[in-house]
PDB file of N, CA and C in Angstrom:
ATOM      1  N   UNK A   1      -6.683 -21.182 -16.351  1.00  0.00           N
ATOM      2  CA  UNK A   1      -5.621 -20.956 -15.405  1.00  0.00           C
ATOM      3  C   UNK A   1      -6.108 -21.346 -14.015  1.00  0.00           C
ATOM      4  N   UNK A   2      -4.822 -21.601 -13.025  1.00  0.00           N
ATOM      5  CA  UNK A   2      -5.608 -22.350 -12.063  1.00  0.00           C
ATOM      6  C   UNK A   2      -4.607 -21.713 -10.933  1.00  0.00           C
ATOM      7  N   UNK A   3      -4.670 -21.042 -10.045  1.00  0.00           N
ATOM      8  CA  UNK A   3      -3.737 -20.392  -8.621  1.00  0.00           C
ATOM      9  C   UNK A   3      -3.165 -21.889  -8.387  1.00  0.00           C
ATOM     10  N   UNK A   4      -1.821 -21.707  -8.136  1.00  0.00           N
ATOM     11  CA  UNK A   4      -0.472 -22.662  -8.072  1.00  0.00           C
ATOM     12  C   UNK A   4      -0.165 -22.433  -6.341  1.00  0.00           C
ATOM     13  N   UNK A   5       0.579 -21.006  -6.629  1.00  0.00           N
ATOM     14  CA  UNK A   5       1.287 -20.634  -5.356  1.00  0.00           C
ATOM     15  C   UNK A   5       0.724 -19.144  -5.127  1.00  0.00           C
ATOM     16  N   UNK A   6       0.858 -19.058  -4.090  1.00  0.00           N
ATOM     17  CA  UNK A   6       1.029 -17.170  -3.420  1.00  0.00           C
ATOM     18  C   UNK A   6       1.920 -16.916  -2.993  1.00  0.00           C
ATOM     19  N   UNK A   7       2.564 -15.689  -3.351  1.00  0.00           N
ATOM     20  CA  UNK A   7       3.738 -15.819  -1.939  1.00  0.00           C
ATOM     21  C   UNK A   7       3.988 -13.885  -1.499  1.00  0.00           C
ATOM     22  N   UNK A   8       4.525 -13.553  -0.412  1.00  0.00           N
ATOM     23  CA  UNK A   8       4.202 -12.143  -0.025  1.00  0.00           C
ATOM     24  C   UNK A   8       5.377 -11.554  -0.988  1.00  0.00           C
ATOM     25  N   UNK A   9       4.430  -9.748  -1.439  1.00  0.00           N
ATOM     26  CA  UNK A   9       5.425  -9.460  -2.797  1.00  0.00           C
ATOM     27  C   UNK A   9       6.603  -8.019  -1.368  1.00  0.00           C
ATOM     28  N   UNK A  10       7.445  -7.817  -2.507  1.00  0.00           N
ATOM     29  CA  UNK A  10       8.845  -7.407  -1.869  1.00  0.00           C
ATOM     30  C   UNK A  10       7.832  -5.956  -0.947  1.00  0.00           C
ATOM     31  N   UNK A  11       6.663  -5.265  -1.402  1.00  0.00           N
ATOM     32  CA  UNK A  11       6.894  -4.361  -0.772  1.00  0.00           C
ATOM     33  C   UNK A  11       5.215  -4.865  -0.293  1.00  0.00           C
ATOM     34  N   UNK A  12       4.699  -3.572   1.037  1.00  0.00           N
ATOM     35  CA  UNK A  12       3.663  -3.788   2.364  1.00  0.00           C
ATOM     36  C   UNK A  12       2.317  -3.806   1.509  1.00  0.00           C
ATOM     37  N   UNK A  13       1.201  -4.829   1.624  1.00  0.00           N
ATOM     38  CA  UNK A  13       0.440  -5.141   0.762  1.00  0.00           C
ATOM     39  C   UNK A  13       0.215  -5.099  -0.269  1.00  0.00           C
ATOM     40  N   UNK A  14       1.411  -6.258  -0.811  1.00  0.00           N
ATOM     41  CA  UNK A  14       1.494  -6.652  -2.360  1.00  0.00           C
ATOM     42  C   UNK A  14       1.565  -8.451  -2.152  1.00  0.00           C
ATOM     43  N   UNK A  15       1.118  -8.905  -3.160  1.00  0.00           N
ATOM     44  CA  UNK A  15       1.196 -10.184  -3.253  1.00  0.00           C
ATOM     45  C   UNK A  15       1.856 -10.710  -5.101  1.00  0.00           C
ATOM     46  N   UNK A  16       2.616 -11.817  -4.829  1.00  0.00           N
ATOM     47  CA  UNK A  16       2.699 -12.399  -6.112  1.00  0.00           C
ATOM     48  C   UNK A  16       2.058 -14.232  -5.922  1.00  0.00           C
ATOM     49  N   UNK A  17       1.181 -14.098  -7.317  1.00  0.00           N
ATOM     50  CA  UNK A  17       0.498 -15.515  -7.484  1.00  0.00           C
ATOM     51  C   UNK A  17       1.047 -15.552  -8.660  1.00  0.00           C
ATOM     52  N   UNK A  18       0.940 -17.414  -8.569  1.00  0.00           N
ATOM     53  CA  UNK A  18       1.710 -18.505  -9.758  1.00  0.00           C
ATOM     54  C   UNK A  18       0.528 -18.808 -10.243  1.00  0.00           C
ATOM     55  N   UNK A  19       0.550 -18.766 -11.623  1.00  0.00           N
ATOM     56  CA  UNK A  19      -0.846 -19.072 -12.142  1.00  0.00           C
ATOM     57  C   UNK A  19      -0.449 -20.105 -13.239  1.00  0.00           C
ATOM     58  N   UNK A  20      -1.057 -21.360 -13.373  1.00  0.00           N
ATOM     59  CA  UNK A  20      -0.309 -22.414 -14.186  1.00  0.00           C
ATOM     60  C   UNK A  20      -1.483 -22.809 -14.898  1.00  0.00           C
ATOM     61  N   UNK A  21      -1.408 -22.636 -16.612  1.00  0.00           N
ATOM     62  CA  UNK A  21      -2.193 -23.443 -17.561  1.00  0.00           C
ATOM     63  C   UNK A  21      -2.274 -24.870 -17.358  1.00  0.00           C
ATOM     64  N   UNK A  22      -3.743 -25.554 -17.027  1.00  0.00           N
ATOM     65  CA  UNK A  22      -3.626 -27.051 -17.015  1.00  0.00           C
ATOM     66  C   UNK A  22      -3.252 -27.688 -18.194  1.00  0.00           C
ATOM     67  N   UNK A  23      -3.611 -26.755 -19.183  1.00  0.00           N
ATOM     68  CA  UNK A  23      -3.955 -27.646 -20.571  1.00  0.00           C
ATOM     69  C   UNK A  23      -2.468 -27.393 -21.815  1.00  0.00           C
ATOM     70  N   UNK A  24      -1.875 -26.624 -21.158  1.00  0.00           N
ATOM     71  CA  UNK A  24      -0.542 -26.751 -22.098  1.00  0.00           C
ATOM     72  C   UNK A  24       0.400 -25.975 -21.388  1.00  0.00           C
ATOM     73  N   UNK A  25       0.448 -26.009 -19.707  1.00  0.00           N
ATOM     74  CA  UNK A  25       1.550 -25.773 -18.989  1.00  0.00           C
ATOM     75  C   UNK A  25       1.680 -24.380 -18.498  1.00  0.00           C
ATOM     76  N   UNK A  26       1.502 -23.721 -19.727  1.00  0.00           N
ATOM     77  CA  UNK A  26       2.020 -22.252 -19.210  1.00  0.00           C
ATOM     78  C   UNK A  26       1.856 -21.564 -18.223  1.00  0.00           C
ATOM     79  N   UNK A  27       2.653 -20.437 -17.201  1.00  0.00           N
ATOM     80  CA  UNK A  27       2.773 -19.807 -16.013  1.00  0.00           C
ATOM     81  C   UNK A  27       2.795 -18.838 -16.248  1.00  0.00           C
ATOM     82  N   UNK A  28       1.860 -18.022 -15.363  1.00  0.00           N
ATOM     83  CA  UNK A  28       1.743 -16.666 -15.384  1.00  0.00           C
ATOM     84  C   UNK A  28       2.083 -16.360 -13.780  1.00  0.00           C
ATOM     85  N   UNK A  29       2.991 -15.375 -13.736  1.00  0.00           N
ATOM     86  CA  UNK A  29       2.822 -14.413 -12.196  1.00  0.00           C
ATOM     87  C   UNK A  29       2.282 -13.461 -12.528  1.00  0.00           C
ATOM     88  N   UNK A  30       1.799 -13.049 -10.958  1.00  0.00           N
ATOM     89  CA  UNK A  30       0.838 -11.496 -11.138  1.00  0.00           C
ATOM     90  C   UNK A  30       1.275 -10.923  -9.548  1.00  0.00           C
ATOM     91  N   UNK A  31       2.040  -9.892  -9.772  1.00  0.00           N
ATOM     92  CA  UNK A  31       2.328  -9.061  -8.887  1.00  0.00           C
ATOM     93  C   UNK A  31       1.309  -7.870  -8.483  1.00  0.00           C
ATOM     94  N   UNK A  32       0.898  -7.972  -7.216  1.00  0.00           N
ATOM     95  CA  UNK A  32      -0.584  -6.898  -7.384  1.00  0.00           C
ATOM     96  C   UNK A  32      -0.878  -6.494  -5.972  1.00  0.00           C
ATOM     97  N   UNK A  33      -1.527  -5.572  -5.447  1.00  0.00           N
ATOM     98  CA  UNK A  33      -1.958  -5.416  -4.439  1.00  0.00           C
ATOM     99  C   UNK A  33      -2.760  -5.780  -4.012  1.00  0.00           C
ATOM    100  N   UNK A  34      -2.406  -6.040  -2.713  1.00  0.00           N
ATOM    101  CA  UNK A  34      -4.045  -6.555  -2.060  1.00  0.00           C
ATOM    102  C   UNK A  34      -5.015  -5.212  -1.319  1.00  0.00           C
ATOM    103  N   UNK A  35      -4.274  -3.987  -1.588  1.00  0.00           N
ATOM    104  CA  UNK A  35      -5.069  -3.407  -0.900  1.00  0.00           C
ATOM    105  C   UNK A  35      -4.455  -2.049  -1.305  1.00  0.00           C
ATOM    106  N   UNK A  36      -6.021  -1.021  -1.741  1.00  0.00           N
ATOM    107  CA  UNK A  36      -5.893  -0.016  -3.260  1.00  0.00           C
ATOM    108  C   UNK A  36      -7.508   1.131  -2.232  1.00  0.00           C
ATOM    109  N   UNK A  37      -6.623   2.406  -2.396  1.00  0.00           N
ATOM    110  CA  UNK A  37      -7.377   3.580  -2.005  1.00  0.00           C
ATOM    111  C   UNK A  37      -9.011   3.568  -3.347  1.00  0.00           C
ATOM    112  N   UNK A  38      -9.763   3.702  -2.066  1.00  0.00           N
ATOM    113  CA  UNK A  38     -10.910   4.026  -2.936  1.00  0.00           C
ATOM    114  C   UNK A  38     -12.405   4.838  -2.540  1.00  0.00           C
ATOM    115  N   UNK A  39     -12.942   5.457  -3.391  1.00  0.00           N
ATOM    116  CA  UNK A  39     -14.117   6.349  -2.424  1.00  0.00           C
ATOM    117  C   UNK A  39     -14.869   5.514  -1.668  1.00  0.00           C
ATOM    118  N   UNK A  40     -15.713   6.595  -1.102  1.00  0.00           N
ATOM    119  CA  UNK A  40     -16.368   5.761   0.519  1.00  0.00           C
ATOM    120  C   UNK A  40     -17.499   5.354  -1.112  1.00  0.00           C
ATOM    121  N   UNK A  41     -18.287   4.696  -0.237  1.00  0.00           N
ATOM    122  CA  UNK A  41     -19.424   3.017  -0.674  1.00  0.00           C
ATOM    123  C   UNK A  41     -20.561   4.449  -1.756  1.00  0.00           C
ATOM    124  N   UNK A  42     -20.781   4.119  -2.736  1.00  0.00           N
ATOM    125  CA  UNK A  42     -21.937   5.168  -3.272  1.00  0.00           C
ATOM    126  C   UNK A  42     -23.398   4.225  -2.794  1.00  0.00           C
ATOM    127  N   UNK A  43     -24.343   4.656  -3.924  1.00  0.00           N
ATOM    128  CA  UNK A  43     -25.460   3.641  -3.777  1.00  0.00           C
ATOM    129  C   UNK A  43     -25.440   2.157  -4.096  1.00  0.00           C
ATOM    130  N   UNK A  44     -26.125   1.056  -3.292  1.00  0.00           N
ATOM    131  CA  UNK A  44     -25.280  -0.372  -3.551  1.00  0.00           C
ATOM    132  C   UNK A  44     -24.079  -0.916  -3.469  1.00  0.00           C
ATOM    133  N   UNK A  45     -23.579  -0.162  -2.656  1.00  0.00           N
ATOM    134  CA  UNK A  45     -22.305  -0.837  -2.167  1.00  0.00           C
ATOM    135  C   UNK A  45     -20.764  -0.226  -2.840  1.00  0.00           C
ATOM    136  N   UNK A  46     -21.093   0.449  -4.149  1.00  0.00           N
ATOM    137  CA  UNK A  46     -20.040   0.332  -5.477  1.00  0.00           C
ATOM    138  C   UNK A  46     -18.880   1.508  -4.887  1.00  0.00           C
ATOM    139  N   UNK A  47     -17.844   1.183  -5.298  1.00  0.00           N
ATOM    140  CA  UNK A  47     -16.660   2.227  -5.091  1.00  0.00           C
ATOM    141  C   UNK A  47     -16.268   2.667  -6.300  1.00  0.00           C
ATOM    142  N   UNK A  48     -15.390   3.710  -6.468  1.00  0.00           N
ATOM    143  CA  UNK A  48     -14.168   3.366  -7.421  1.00  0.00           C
ATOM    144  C   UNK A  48     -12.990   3.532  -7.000  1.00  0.00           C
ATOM    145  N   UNK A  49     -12.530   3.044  -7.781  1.00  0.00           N
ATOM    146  CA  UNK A  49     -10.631   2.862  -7.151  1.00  0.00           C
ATOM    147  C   UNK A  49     -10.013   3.859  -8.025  1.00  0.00           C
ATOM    148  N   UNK A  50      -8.883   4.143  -6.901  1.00  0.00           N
ATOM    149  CA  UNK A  50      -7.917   4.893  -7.715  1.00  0.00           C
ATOM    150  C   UNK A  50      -7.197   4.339  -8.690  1.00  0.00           C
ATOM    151  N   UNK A  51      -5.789   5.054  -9.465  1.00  0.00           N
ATOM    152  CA  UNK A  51      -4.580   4.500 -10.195  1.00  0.00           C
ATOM    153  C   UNK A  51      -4.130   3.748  -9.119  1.00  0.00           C
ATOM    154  N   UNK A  52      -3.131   2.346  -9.381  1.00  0.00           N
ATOM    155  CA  UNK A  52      -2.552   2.055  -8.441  1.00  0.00           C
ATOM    156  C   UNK A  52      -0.894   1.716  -9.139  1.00  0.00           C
ATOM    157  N   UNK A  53      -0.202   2.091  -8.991  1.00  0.00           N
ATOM    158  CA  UNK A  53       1.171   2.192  -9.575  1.00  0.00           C
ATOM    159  C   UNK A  53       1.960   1.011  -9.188  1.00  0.00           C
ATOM    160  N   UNK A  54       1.371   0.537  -8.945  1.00  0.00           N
ATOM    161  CA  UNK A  54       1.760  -1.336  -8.545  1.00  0.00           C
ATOM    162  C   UNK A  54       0.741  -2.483  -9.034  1.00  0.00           C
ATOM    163  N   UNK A  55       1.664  -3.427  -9.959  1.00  0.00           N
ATOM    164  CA  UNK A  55       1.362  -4.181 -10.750  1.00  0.00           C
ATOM    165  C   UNK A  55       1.773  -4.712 -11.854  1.00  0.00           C
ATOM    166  N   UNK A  56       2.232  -5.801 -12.120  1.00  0.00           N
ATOM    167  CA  UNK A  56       2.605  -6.664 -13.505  1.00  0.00           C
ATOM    168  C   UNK A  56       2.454  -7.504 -14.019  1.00  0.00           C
ATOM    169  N   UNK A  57       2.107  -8.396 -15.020  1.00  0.00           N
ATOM    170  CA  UNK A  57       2.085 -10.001 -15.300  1.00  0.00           C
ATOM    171  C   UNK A  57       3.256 -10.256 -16.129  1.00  0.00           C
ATOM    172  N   UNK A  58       3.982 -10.948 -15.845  1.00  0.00           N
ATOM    173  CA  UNK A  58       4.466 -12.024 -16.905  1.00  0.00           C
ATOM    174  C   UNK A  58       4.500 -13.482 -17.209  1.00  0.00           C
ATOM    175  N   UNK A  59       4.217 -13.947 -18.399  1.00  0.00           N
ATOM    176  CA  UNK A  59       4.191 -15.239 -18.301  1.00  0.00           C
ATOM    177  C   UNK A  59       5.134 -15.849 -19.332  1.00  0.00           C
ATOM    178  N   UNK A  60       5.109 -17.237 -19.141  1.00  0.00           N
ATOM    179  CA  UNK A  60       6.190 -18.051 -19.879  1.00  0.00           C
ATOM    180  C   UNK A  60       5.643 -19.504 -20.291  1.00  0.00           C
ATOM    181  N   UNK A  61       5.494 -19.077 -21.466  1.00  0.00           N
ATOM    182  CA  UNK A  61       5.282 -20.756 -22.648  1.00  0.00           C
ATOM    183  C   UNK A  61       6.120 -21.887 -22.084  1.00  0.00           C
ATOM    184  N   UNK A  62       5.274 -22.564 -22.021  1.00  0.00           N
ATOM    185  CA  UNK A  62       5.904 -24.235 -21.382  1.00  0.00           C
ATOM    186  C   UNK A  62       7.116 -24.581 -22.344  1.00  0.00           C
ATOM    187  N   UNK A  63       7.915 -24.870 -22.357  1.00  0.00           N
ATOM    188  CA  UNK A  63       9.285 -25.979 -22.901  1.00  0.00           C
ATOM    189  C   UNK A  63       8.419 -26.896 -23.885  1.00  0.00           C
ATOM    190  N   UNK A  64       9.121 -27.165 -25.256  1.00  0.00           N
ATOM    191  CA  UNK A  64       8.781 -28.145 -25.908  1.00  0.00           C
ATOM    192  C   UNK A  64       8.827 -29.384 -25.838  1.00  0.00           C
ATOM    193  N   UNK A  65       8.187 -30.304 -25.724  1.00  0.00           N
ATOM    194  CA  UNK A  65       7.848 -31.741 -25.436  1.00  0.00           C
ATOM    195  C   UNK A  65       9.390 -32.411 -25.558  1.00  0.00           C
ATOM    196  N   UNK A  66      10.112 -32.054 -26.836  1.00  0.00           N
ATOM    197  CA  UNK A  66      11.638 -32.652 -26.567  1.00  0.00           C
ATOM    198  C   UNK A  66      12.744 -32.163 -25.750  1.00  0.00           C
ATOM    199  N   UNK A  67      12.412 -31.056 -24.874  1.00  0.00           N
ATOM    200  CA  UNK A  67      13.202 -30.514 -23.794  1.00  0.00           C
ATOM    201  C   UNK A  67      12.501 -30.408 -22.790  1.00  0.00           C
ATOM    202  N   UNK A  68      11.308 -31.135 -22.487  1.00  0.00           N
ATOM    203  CA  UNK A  68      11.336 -31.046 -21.150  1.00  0.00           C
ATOM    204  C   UNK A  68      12.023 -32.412 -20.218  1.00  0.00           C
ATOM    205  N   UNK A  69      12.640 -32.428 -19.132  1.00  0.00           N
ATOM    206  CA  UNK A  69      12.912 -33.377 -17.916  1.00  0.00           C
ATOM    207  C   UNK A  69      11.725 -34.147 -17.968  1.00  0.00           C
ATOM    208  N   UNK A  70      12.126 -35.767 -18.027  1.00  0.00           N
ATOM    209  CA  UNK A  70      11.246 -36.492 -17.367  1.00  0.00           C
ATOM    210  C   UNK A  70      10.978 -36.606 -15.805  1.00  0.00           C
TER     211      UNK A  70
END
């Protein structure tokens, strides 16, 4: 999969990306946050994150070779 597009999602730090199979078309979106509550830094840097109640993928199988537009 290869990032297509980004574009800003309906609600305040959310994003949706176009994610497009090179090798047989298919598109995935991913609706997600860019930015998720989490504890302060432990040892080495590491956090953990909370639940975040925002988020989805769906994707869609390319059209068959005799229906797609030239």
């Amino acid at each position: 999969m290869a990032l297509d597009r980004q574009y800003a999602g309906p609600l305040q730090d959310t994003i949706i990306q176009r994610w497009r199979d090179p090798v047989d078309g298919a598109i995935c979106y991913i609706y997600l946050p860019i930015s998720a509550p989490h504890s302060p830094p432990a040892g080495g840097g590491y956090v953990q994150y909370g639940a975040a109640g925002i988020g989805s993928i769906s994707c869609v199988a390319p059209a068959p070779a005799a229906n797609r537009r030239p």
